[in-house]
Protein backbone atom coordinates (compact mmCIF):
# COMPACT_ATOMS: atom_id res chain seq x y z
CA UNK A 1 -61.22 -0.47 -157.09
CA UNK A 2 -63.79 1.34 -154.95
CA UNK A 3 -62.08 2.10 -151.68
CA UNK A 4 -64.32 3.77 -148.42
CA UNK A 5 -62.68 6.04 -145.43
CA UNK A 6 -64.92 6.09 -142.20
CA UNK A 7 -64.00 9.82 -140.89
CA UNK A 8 -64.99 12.27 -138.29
CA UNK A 9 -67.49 14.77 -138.56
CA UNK A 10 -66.05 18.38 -138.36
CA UNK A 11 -68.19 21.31 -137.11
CA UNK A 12 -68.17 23.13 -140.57
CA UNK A 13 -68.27 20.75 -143.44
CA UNK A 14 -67.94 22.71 -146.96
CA UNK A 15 -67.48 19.68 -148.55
CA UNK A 16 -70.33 16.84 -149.37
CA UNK A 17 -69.42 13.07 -148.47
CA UNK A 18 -70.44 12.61 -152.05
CA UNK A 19 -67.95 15.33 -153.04
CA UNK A 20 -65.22 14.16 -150.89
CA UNK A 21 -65.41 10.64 -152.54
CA UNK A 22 -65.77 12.34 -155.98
CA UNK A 23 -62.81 14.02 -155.24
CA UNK A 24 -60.53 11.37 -154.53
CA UNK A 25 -61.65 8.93 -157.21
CA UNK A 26 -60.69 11.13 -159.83
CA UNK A 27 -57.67 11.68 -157.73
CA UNK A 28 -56.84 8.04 -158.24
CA UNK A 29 -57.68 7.94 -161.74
CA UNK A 30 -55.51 10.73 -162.21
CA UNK A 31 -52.72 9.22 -160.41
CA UNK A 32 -52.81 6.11 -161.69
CA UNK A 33 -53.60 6.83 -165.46
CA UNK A 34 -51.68 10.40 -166.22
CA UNK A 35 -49.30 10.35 -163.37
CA UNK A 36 -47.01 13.17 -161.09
CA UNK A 37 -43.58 13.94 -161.82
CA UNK A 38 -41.25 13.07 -159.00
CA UNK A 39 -37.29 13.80 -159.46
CA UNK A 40 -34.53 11.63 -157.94
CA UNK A 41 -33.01 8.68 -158.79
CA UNK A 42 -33.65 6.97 -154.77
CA UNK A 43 -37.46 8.32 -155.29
CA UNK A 44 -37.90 6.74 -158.54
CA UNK A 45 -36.40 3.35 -157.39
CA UNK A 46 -38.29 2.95 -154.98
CA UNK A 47 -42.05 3.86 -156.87
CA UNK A 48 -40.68 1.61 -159.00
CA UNK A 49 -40.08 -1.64 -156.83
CA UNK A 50 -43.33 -0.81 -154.97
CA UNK A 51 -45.14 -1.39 -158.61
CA UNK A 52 -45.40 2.40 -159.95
CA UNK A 53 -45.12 2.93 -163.92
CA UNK A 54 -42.15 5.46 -165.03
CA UNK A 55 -42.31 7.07 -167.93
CA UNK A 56 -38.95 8.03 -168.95
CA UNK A 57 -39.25 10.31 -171.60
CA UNK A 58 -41.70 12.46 -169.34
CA UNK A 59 -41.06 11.69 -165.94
CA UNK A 60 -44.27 10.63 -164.73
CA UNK A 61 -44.76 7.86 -162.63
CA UNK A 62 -48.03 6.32 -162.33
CA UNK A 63 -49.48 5.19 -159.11
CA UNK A 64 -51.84 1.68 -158.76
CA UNK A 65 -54.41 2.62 -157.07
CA UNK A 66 -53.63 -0.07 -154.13
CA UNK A 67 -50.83 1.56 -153.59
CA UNK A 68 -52.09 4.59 -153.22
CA UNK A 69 -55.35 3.51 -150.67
CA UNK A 70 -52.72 1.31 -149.05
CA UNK A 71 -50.30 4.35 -147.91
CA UNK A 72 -53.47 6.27 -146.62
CA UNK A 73 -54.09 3.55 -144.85
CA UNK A 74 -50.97 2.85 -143.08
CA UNK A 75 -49.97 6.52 -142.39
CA UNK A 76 -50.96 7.12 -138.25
CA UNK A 77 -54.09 9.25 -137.54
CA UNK A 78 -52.29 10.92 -134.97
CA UNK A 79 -49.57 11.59 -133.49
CA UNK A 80 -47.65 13.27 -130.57
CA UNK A 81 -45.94 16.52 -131.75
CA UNK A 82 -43.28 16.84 -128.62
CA UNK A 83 -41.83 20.40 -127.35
CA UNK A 84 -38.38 20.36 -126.33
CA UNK A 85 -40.08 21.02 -122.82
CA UNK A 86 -42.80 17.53 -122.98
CA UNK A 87 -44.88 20.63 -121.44
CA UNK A 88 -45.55 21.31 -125.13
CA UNK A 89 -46.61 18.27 -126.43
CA UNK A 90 -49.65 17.95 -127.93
CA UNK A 91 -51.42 14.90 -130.15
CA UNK A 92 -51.99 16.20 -133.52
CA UNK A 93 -54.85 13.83 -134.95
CA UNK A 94 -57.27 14.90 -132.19
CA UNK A 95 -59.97 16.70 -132.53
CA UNK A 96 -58.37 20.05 -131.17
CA UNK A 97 -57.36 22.43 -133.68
CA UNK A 98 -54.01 23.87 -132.74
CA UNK A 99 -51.59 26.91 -134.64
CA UNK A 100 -48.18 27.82 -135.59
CA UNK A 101 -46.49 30.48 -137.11
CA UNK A 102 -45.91 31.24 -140.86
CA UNK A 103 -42.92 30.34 -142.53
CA UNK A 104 -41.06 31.66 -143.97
CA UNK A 105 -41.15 35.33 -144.25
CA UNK A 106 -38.24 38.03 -145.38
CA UNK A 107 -38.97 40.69 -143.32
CA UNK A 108 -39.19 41.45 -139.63
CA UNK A 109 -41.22 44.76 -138.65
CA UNK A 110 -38.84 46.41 -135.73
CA UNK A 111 -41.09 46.43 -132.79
CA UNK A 112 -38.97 49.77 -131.78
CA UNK A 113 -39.63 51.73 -134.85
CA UNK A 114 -42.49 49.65 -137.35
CA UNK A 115 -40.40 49.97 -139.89
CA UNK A 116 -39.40 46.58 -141.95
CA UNK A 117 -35.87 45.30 -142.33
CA UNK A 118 -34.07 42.08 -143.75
CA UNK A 119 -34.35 39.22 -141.67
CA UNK A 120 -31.48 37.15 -140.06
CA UNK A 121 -30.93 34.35 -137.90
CA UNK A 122 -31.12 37.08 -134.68
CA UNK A 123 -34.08 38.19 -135.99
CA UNK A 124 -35.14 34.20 -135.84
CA UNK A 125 -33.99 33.50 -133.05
CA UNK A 126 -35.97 36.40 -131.20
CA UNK A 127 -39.03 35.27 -132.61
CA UNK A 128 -38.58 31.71 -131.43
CA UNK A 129 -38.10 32.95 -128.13
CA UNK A 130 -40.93 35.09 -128.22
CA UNK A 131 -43.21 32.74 -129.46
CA UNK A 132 -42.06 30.21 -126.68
CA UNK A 133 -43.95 32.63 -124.46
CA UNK A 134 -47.69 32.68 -126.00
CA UNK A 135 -49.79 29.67 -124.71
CA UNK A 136 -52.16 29.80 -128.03
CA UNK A 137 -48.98 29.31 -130.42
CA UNK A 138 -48.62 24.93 -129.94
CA UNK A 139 -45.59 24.62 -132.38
CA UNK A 140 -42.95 27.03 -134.00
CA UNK A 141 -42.80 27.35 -138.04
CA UNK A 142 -39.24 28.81 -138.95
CA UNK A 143 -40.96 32.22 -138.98
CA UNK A 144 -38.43 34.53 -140.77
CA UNK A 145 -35.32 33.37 -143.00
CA UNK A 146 -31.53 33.51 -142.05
CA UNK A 147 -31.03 35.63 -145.01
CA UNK A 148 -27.49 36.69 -144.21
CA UNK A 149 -26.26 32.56 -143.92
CA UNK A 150 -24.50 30.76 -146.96
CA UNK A 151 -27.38 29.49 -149.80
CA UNK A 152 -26.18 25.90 -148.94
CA UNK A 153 -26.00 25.87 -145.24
CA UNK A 154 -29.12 28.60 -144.37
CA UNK A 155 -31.29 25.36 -143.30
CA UNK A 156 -28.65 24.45 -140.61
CA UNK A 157 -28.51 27.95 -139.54
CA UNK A 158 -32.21 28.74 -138.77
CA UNK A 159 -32.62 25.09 -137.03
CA UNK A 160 -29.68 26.27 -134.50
CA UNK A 161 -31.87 29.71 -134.32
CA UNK A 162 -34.72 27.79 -133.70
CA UNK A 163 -33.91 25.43 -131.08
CA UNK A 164 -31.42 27.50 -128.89
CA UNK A 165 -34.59 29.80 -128.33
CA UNK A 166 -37.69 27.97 -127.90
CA UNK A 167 -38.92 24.52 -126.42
CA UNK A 168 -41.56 24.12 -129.03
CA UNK A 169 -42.24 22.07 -131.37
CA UNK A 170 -40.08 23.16 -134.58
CA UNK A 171 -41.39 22.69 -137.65
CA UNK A 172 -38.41 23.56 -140.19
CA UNK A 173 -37.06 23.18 -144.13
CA UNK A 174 -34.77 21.66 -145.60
CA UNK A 175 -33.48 22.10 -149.40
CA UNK A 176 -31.85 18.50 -149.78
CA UNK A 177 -32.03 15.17 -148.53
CA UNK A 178 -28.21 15.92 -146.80
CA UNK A 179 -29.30 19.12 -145.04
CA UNK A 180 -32.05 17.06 -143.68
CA UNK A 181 -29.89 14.70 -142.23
CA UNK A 182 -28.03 17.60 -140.70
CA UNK A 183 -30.78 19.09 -139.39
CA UNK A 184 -31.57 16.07 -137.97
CA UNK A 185 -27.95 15.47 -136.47
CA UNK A 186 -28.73 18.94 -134.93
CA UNK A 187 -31.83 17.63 -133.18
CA UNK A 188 -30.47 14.47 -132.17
CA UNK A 189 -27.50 16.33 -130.40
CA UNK A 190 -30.33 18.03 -128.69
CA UNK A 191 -32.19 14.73 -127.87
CA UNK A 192 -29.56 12.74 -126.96
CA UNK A 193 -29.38 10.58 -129.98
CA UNK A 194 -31.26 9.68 -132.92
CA UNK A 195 -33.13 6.80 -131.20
CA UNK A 196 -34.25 9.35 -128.43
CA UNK A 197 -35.45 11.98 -130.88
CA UNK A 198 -37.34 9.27 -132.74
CA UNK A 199 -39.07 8.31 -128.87
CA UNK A 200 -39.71 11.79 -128.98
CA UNK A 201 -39.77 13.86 -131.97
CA UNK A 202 -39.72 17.47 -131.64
CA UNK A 203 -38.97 18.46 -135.50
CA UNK A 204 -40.80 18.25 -138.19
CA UNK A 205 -39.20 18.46 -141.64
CA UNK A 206 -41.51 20.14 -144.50
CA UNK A 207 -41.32 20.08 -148.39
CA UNK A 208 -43.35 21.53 -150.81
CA UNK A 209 -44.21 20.19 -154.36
CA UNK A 210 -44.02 21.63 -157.05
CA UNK A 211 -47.63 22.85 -158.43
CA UNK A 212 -48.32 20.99 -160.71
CA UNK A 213 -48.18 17.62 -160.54
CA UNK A 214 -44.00 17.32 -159.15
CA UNK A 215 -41.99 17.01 -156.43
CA UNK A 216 -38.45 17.76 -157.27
CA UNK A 217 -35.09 16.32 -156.31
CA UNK A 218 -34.12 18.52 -153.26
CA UNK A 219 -38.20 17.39 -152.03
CA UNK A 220 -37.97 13.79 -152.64
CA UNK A 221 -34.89 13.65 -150.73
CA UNK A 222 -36.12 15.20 -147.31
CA UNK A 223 -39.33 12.91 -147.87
CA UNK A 224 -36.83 9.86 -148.02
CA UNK A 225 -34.48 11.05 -145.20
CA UNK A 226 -37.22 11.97 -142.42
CA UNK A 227 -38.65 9.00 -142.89
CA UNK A 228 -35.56 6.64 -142.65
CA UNK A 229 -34.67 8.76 -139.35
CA UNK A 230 -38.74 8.07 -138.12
CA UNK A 231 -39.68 11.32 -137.77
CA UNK A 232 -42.65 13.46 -139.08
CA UNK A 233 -42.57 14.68 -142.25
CA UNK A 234 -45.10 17.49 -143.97
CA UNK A 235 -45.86 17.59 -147.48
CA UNK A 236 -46.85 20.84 -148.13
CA UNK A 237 -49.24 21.60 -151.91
CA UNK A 238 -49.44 25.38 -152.75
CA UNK A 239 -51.11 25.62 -155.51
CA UNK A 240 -52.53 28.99 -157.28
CA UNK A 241 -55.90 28.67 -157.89
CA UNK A 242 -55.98 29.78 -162.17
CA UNK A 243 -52.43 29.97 -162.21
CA UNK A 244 -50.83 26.33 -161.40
CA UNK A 245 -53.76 24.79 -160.82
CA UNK A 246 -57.27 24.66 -162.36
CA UNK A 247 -59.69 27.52 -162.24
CA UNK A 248 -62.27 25.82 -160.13
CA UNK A 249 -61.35 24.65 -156.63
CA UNK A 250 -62.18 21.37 -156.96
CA UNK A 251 -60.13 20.93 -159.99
CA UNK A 252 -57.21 22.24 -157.77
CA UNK A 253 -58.40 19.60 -154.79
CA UNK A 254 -57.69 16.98 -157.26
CA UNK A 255 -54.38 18.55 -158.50
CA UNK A 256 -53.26 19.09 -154.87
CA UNK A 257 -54.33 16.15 -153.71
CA UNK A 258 -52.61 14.07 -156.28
CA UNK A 259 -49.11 16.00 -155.11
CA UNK A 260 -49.62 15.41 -151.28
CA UNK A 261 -50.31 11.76 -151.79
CA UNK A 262 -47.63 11.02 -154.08
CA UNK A 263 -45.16 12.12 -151.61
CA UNK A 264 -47.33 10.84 -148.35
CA UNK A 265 -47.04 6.77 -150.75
CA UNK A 266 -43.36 7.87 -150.77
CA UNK A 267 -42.85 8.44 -146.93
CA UNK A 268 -44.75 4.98 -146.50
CA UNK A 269 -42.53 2.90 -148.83
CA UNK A 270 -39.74 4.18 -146.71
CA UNK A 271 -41.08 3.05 -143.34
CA UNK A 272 -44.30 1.96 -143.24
CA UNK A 273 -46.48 4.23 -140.38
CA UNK A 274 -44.12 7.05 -141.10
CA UNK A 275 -46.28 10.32 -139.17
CA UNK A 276 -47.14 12.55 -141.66
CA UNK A 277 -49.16 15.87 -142.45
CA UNK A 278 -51.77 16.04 -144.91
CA UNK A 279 -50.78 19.70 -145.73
CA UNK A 280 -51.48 23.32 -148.03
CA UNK A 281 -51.77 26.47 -148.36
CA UNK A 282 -53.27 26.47 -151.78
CA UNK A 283 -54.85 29.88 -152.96
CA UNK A 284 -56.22 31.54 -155.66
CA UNK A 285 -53.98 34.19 -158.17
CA UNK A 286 -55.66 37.69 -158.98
CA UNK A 287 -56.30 38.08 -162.10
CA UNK A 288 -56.51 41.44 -162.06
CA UNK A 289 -53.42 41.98 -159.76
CA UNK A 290 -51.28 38.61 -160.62
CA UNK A 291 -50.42 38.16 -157.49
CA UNK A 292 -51.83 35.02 -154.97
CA UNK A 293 -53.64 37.00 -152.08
CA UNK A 294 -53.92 34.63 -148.77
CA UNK A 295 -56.45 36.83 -147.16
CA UNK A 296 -58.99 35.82 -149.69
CA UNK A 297 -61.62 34.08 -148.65
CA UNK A 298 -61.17 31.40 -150.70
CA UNK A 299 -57.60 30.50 -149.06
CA UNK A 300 -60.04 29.96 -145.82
CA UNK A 301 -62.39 27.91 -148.04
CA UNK A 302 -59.98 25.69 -149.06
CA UNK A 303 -57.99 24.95 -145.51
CA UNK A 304 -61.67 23.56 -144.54
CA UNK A 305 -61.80 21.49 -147.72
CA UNK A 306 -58.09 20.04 -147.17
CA UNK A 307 -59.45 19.59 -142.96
CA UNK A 308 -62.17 17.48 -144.22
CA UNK A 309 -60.02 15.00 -146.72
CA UNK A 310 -57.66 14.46 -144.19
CA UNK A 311 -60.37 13.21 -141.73
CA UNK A 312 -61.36 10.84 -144.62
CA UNK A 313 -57.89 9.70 -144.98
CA UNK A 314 -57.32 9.90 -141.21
CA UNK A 315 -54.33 11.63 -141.58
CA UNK A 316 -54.13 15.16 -139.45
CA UNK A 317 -54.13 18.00 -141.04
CA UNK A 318 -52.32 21.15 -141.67
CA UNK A 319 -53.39 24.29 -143.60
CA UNK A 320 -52.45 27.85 -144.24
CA UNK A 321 -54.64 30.61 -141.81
CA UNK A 322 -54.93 33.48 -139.91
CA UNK A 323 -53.10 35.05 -143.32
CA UNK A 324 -53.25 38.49 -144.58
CA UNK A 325 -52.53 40.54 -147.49
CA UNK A 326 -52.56 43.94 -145.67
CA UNK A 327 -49.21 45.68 -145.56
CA UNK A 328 -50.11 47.17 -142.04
CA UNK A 329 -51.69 46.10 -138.94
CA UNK A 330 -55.46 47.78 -139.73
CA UNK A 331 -58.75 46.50 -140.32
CA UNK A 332 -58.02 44.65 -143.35
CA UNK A 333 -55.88 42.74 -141.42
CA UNK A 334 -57.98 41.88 -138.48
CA UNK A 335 -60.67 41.08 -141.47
CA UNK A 336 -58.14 39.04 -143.80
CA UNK A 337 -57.32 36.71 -140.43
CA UNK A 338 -60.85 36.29 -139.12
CA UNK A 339 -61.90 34.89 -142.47
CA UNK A 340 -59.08 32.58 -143.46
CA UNK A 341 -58.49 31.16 -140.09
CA UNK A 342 -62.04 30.83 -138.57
CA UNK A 343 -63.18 28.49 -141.40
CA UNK A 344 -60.77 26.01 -140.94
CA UNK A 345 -61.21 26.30 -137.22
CA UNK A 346 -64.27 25.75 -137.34
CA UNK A 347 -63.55 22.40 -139.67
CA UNK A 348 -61.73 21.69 -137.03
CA UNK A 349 -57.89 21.37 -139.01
CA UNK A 350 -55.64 20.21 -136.98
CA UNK A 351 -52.73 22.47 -137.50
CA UNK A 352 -53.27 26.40 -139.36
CA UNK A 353 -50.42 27.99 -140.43
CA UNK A 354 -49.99 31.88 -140.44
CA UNK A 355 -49.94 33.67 -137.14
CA UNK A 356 -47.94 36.54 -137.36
CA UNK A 357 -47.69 37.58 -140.69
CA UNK A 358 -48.27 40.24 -142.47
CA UNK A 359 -48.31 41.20 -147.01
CA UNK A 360 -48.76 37.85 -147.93
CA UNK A 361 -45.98 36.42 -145.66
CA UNK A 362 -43.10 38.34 -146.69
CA UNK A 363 -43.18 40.49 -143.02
CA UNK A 364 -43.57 39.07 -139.55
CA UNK A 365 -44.75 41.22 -136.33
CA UNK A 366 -44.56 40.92 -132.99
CA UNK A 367 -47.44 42.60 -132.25
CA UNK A 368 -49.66 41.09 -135.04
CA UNK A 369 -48.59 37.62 -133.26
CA UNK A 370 -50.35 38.89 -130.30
CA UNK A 371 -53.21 39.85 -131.93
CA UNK A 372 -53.17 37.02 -133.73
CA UNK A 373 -53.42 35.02 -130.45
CA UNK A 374 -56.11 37.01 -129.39
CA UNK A 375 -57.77 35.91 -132.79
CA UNK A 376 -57.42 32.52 -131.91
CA UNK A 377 -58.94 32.15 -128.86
CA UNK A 378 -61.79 33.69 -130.16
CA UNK A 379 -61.77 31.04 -133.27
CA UNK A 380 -61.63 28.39 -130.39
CA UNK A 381 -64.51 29.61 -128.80
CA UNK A 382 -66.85 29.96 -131.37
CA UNK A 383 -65.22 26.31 -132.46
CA UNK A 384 -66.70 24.78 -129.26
CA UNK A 385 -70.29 25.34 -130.07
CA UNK A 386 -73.03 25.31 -128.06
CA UNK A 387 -73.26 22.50 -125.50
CA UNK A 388 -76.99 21.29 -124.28
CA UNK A 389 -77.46 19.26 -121.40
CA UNK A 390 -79.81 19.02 -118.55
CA UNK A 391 -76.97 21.18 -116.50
CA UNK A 392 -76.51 23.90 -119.50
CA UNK A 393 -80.19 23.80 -120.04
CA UNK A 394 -80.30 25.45 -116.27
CA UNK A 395 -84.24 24.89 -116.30
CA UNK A 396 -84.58 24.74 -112.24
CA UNK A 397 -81.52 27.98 -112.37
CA UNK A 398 -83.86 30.50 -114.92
CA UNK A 399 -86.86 28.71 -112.35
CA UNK A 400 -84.52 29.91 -108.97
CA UNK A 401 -83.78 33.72 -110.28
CA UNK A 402 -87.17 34.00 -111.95
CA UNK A 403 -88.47 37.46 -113.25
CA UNK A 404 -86.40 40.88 -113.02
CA UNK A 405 -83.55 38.63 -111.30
CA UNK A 406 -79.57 38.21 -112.28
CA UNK A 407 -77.41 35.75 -112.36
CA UNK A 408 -74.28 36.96 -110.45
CA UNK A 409 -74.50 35.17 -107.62
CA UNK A 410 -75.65 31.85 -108.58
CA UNK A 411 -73.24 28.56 -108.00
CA UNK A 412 -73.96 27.74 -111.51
CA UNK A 413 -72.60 31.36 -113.02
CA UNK A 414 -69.46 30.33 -111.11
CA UNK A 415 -69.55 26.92 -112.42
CA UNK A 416 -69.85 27.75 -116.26
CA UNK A 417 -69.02 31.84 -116.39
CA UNK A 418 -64.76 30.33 -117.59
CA UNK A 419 -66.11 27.81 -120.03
CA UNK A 420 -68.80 29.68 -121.81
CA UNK A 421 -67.98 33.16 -121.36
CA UNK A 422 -65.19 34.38 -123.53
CA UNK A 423 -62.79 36.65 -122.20
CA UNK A 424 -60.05 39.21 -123.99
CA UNK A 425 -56.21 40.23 -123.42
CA UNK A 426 -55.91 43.02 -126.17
CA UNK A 427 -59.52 43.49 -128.07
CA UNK A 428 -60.70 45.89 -125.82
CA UNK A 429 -63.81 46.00 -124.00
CA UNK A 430 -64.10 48.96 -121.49
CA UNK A 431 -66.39 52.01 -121.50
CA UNK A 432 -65.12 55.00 -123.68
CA UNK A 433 -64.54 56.75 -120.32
CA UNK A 434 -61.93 53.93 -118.76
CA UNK A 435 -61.01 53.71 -122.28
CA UNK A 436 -59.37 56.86 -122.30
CA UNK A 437 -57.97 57.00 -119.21
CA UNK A 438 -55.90 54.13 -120.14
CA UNK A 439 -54.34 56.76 -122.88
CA UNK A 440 -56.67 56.14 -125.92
CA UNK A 441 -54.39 53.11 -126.69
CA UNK A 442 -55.64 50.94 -130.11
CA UNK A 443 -54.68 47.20 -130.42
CA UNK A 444 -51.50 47.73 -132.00
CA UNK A 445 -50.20 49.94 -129.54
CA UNK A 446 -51.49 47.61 -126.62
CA UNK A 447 -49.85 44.47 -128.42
CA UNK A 448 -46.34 46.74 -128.83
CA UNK A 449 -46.33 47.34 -124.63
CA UNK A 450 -46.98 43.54 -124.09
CA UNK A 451 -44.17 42.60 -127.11
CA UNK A 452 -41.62 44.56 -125.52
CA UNK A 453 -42.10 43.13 -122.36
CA UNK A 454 -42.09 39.91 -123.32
CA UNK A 455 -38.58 40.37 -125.60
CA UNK A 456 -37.53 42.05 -122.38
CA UNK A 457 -38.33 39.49 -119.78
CA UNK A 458 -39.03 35.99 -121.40
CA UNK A 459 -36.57 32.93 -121.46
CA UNK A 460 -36.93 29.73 -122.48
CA UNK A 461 -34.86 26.55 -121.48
CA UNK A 462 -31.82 26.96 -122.98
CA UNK A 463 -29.48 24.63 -124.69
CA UNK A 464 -26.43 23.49 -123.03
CA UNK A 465 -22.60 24.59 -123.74
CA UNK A 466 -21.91 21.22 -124.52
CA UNK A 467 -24.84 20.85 -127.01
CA UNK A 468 -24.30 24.43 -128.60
CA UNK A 469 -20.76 22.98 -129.48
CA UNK A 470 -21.76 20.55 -131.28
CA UNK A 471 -24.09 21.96 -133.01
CA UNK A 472 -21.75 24.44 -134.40
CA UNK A 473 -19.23 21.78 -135.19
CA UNK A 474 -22.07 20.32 -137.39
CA UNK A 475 -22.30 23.33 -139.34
CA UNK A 476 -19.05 24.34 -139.68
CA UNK A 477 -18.29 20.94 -141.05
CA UNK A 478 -20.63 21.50 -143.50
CA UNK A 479 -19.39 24.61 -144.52
């Protein structure tokens, strides 16, 4: 069955309508006549009710393709992703591209001495807190991992981490479809009550499959479980371009795309206009190195090719970004992040994931967050284009000033100097002589003053006693 998807047109379109459509036929054909691999008995029973094949020697289950358009179909095109603080909120679906942090690295760099040490849930917690405090950071990605919790219990840990220090949005993990729920239980404590967090969702739960073609138990489970409880759920593809996925990118589009949609039918079976994300942070592996570099600019290339399926699915968006591969905060850096998070800016994705980060996620930095931000309003300028109308035309201003004038005083400058005129924080701009005077400073040492001052002065709304006490009752009961 030929099925069309009216979408919106981005600002940087890497993909072809005809290639878009290519793509997701043989996305259909390879769901519905090969198959994915999804584990778990719950998952399986209900593909199977809602008309799915199973193979049970292999595992597969094969998707009609009705099933398939119908779940694109009834997933919302946006949605409102609510801070703790409704000062947060923001619809994800728009056309605004908006950014989080990555998740989940191993490593904190000490913004005391730059060296890198094991992360923990203060580490976590610190970084929430700090990220509550930059305006260009809409949502919070558990940034670092509680490394020093129990294996079973390190989900509950991090979401106590996360919400006792920031009144974002929280987008967190969960290994099982029973840590979900607890994370949940967490939230709800927070919210007032399951109902209330469903009014007003301020987590987001987020699996991965399993490249290629599978979704295991543990990611069935939270699929299942978020959507029972109503509340946004991202399904996450990370392939490895030549590794677990095919050698060409559009080979891995397919492959991805298959994965992300057999969990996205999934969410829909459970409760039909479940809010999801259309998500990855596919990139290629080195074949020289073996490893799967995210500042390559292929990782950027495909976060605009994932931007512009979901706005023919009209489902928003999320995508890996402003990533780097540098072990350091240098040039390579500041290169790696223009290149993978500018594309799908400019593709306009509605959530990239990746501020922060540092050697392909394993370390987090204060001050590269602050960079990062810097990044990013950059990207969001350049984003907004050009505008031309009879007002930014200024025919009868250039007329006014004439030849050998300026502009400085005119009631127009005033008018459009904030909106078209970019301005900085930490990329400096000065004259070499005010430059140093100001003590020679680089970037890095500018964005270490402004992180310690923020660590030093910044506090979000904090939870209550009351809710803290539960909360720990929660996970001590799972314990």
């Amino acid at each position: 069955m030929k099925f069309s998807f009216e979408r919106q047109t981005p600002s940087y379109q890497i993909l072809s309508e005809d290639d878009i459509k290519a793509i997701h036929e043989a996305t259909l054909s390879l769901m519905s006549d090969f198959g994915v691999r999804v584990f778990g008995d719950e998952a399986r029973e209900i593909y199977k009710k809602a008309g799915c094949g199973i193979d049970e020697t292999t595992g597969l289950i094969r998707f009609p393709k009705k099933l398939v358009n119908d779940a694109i179909i009834s997933a919302p095109g946006s949605y409102f992703m609510c801070g703790r603080d409704p000062k947060h909120d923001f619809e994800f679906g728009s056309d605004e591209v908006f950014y989080t942090t990555f998740g989940t690295g191993l490593e904190i760099v000490d913004v005391d001495t730059g060296e890198r040490k094991r992360s923990d849930s203060e580490n976590l917690g610190n970084l929430a807190r700090f990220v509550d405090a930059i305006p260009e950071i809409n949502a919070f990605t558990t940034a670092v991992a509680s490394i020093e919790a129990p294996v079973h219990v390190k989900d509950l840990y991090e979401a106590k981490a996360v919400f006792c220090n920031t009144t974002k949005h929280a987008i967190l993990d969960a290994e099982n479809g029973k840590n979900a729920n607890l994370v949940i239980d967490i939230a709800a404590v927070i919210a007032g009550g399951r109902d209330k967090l469903r009014e007003r969702p301020f987590l987001t739960l987020c699996v991965c499959p399993t490249s290629p073609l599978e979704i295991t138990c543990g990611a069935s489970e939270v699929i299942i479980e978020t959507a029972k409880a109503g509340l946004p759920v991202c399904i996450l593809s990370m392939g490895l371009v030549g590794g677990t996925t095919p050698a060409t990118l559009a080979g891995t589009l397919v492959c991805n795309n298959a994965e992300i949609l057999a969990g996205i039918v999934l969410a829909q079976l459970v409760n039909p206009g479940n809010p999801v994300m259309y998500a990855s942070s596919t990139t290629i592996m080195d074949m020289i190195y073996t490893s799967s570099p995210v500042g390559s600019p292929e990782h950027g290339m495909f976060g605009a090719a994932v931007a512009q399926l979901g706005k023919y699915y009209k489902i928003p968006t999320k995508v890996g970004g402003t990533s780097a591969d540098s072990k350091c905060m240098d040039a390579q850096a500041g290169h790696e992040k223009t290149l993978t998070g500018l594309m799908p800016t400019l593709a306009k994705t509605g959530l990239i994931c990746g501020m922060g980060m540092l050697d392909t996620g394993l370390a987090i930095s204060y001050e590269q967050l602050l960079i990062d931000a810097e990044f990013v309003r950059m990207f969001k300028r350049a984003e907004k284009g050009v505008k031309v109308n009879e007002d930014t035309l200024a025919l009868e201003v250039i007329k006014a000033v004439g030849p050998a004038g300026n502009y400085l005083s005119m009631r127009h400058t005033l008018k459009h100097a904030r909106n078209e005129i970019s301005t900085t924080k930490l990329i400096d701009r000065k004259s070499y002589s005010a430059w140093e005077k100001e003590g020679k400073l680089d970037i890095v040492q500018r964005a270490k003053k402004e992180a310690k001052r923020i660590l030093a002065e910044h506090e979000p709304g904090r939870l209550s006693p009351e809710a803290i006490k539960k909360i720990d009752e929660i996970i001590a009961n799972a314990t």
